[in-house]
Protein backbone atom coordinates (compact mmCIF):
# COMPACT_ATOMS: atom_id res chain seq x y z
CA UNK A 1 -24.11 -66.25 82.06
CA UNK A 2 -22.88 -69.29 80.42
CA UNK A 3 -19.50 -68.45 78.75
CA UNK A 4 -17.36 -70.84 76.09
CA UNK A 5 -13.82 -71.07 77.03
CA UNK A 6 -10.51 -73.10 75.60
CA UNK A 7 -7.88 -73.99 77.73
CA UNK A 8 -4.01 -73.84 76.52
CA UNK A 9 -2.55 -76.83 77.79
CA UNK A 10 -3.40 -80.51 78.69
CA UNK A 11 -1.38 -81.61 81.88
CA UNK A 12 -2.40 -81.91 85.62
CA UNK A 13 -2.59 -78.23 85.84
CA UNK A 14 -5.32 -78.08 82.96
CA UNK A 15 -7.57 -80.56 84.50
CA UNK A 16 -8.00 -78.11 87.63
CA UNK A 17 -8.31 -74.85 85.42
CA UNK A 18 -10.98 -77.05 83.47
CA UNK A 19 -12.85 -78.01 87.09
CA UNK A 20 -12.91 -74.13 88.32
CA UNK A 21 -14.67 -73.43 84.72
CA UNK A 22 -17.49 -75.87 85.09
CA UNK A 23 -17.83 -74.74 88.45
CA UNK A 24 -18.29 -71.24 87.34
CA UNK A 25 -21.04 -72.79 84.97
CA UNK A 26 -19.15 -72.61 82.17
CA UNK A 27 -18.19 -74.65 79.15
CA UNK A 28 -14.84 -76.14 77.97
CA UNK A 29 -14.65 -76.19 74.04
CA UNK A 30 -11.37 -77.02 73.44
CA UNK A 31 -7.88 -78.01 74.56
CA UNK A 32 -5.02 -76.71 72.60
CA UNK A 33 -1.26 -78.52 73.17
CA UNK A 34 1.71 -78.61 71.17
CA UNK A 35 1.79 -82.38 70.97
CA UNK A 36 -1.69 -83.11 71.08
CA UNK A 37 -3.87 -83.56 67.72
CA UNK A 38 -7.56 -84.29 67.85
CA UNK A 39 -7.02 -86.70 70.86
CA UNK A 40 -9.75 -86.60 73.69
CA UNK A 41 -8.38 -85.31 76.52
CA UNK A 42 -8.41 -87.96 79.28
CA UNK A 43 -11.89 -88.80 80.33
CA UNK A 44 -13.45 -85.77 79.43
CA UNK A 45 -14.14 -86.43 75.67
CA UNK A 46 -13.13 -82.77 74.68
CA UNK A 47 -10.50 -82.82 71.62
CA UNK A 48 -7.06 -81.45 72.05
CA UNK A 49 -5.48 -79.87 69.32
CA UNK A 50 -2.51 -77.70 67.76
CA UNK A 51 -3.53 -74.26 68.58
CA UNK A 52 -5.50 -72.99 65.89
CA UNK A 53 -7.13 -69.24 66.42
CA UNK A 54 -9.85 -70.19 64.03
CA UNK A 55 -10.82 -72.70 66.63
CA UNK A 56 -13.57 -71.52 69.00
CA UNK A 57 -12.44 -67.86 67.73
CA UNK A 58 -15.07 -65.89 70.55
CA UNK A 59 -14.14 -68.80 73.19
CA UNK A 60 -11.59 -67.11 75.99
CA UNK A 61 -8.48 -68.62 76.58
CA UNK A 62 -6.78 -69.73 79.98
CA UNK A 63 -2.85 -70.38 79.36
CA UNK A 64 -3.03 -73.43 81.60
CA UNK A 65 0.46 -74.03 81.92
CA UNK A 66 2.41 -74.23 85.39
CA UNK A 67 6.14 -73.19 83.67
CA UNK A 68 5.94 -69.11 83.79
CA UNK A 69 8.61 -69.04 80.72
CA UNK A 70 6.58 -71.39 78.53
CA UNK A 71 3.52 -69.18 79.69
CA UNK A 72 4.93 -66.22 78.41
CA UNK A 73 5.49 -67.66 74.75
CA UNK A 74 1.94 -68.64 74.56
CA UNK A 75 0.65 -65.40 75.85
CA UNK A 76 2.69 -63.88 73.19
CA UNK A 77 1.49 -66.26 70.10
CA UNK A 78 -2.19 -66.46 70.99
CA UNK A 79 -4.73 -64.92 68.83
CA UNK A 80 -8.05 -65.89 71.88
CA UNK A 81 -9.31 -63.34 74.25
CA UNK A 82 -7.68 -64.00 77.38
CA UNK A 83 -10.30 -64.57 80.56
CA UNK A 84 -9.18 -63.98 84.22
CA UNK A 85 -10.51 -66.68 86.65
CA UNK A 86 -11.02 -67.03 90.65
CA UNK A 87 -12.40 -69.75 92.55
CA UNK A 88 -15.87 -69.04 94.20
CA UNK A 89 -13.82 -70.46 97.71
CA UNK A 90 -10.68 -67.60 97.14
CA UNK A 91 -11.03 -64.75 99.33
CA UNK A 92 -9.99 -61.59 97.13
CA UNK A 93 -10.24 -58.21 98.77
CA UNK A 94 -12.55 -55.56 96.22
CA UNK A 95 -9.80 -53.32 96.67
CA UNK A 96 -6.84 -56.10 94.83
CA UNK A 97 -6.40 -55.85 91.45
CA UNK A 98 -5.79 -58.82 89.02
CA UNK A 99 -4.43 -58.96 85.49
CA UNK A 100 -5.52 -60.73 82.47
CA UNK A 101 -5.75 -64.79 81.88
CA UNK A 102 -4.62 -64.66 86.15
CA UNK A 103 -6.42 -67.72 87.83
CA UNK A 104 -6.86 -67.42 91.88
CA UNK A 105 -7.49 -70.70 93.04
CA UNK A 106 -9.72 -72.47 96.15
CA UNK A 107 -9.13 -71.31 99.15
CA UNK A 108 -6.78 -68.65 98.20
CA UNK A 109 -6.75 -64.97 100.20
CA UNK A 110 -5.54 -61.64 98.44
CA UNK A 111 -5.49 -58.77 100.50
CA UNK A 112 -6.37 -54.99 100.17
CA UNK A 113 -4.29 -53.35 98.00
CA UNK A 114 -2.65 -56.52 96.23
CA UNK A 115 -1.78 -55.81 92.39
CA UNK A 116 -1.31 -58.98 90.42
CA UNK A 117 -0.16 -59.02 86.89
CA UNK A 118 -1.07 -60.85 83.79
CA UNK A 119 -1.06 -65.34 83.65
CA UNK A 120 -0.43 -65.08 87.01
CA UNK A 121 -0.98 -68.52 89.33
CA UNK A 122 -2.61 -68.35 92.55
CA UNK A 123 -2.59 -71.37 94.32
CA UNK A 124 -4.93 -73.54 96.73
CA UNK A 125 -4.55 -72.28 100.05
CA UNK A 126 -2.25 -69.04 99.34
CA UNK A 127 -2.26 -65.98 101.22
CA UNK A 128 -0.83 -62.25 99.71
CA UNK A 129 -1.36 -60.27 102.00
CA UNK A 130 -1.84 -56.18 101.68
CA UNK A 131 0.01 -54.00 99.28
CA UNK A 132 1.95 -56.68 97.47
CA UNK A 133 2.42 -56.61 94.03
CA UNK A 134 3.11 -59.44 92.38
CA UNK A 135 4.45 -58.85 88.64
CA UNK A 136 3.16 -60.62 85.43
CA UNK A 137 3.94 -64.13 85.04
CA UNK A 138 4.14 -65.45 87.79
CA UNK A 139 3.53 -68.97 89.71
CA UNK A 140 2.60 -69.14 93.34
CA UNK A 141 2.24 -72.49 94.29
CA UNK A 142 -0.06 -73.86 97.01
CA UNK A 143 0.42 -72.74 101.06
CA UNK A 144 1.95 -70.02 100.48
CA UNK A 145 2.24 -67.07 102.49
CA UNK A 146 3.34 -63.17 101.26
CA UNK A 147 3.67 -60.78 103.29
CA UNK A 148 2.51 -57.23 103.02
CA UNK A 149 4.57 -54.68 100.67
CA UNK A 150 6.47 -57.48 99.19
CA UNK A 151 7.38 -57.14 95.58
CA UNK A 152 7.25 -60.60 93.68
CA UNK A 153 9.24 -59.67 90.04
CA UNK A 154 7.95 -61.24 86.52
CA UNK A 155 8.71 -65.08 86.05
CA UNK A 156 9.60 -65.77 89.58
CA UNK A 157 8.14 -69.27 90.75
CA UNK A 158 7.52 -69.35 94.93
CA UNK A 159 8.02 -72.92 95.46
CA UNK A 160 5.05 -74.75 97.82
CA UNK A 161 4.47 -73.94 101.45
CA UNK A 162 7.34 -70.59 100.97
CA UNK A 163 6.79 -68.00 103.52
CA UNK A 164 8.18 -64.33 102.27
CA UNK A 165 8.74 -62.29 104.91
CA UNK A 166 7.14 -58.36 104.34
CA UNK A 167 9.33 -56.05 102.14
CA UNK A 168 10.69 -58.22 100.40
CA UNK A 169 11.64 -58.21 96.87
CA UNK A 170 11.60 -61.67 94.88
CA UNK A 171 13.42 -61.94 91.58
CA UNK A 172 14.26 -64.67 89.39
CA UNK A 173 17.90 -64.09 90.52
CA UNK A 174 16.78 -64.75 94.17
């Protein structure tokens, strides 16, 4: 079914949220940015504006936004729906739970068992593996591996190609 969808956000991170939509057969509306005012956004001839909740009001939203702190303030401001996206290529056990406006990317694996908050990042080429719960917030970048029973805490951003070894807990104070 052929959904409408705005994205929050018009960096590098946007253009991939925006190729996993249309690849889901889906349709980009609207960019929103802070900075941005009725520009196109690069090639793609969509506008980019100030967000504005009258704008696409039934569209969902995808905060598409790599910094989890910035992430948060959106999520907090926003008037959209908020959608929850994975990649037809990501792996995700029907057992794994995951959270409002979360994208799992290509390529990505979640185990049995995994609990994953809200505006959560998967990355390409992740693994979380069984029983880990990873808190709202959250970025984990691409190649990463966590291992089972690991607790990743709100915010917390697992830097590329990080391995976490099981039972382990991950805070921003780590």
């Amino acid at each position: 079914m052929h959904e409408s969808f705005v994205i929050y956000g018009a960096g590098g991170h946007a253009k991939v949220v925006y190729e996993l939509i249309t690849e889901l057969g889906h349709q980009v509306d609207s960019f929103f940015d802070d900075s941005g005012v009725n520009q196109p956004f690069g090639n793609l001839g969509i506008p980019v504006h100030k967000y504005d909740p009258s704008i696409f009001p039934d569209a969902k939203l995808i905060i598409a936004v790599g910094n989890s702190v910035v992430r948060k303030k959106i999520a907090d401001l926003v008037g959209h729906r908020f959608a929850t996206l994975i990649h037809p290529q990501a792996s995700v056990s029907r057992t794994a739970n995951i959270g409002l406006g979360s994208i799992v990317l290509a390529h990505a694996t979640v185990q049995a068992d995994v609990q994953i908050g809200d505006h959560v990042i998967v990355n390409a080429n992740t693994c979380i593996d069984h029983e880990v719960k990873v808190e709202s917030f959250v970025h984990i970048s691409p190649l990463c591996y966590i291992g089972s029973a690991c607790l990743i805490q709100e915010g917390v951003t697992v830097q590329p190609a990080t391995a976490i070894l099981r039972n382990t807990t991950v805070s921003l104070n780590t």
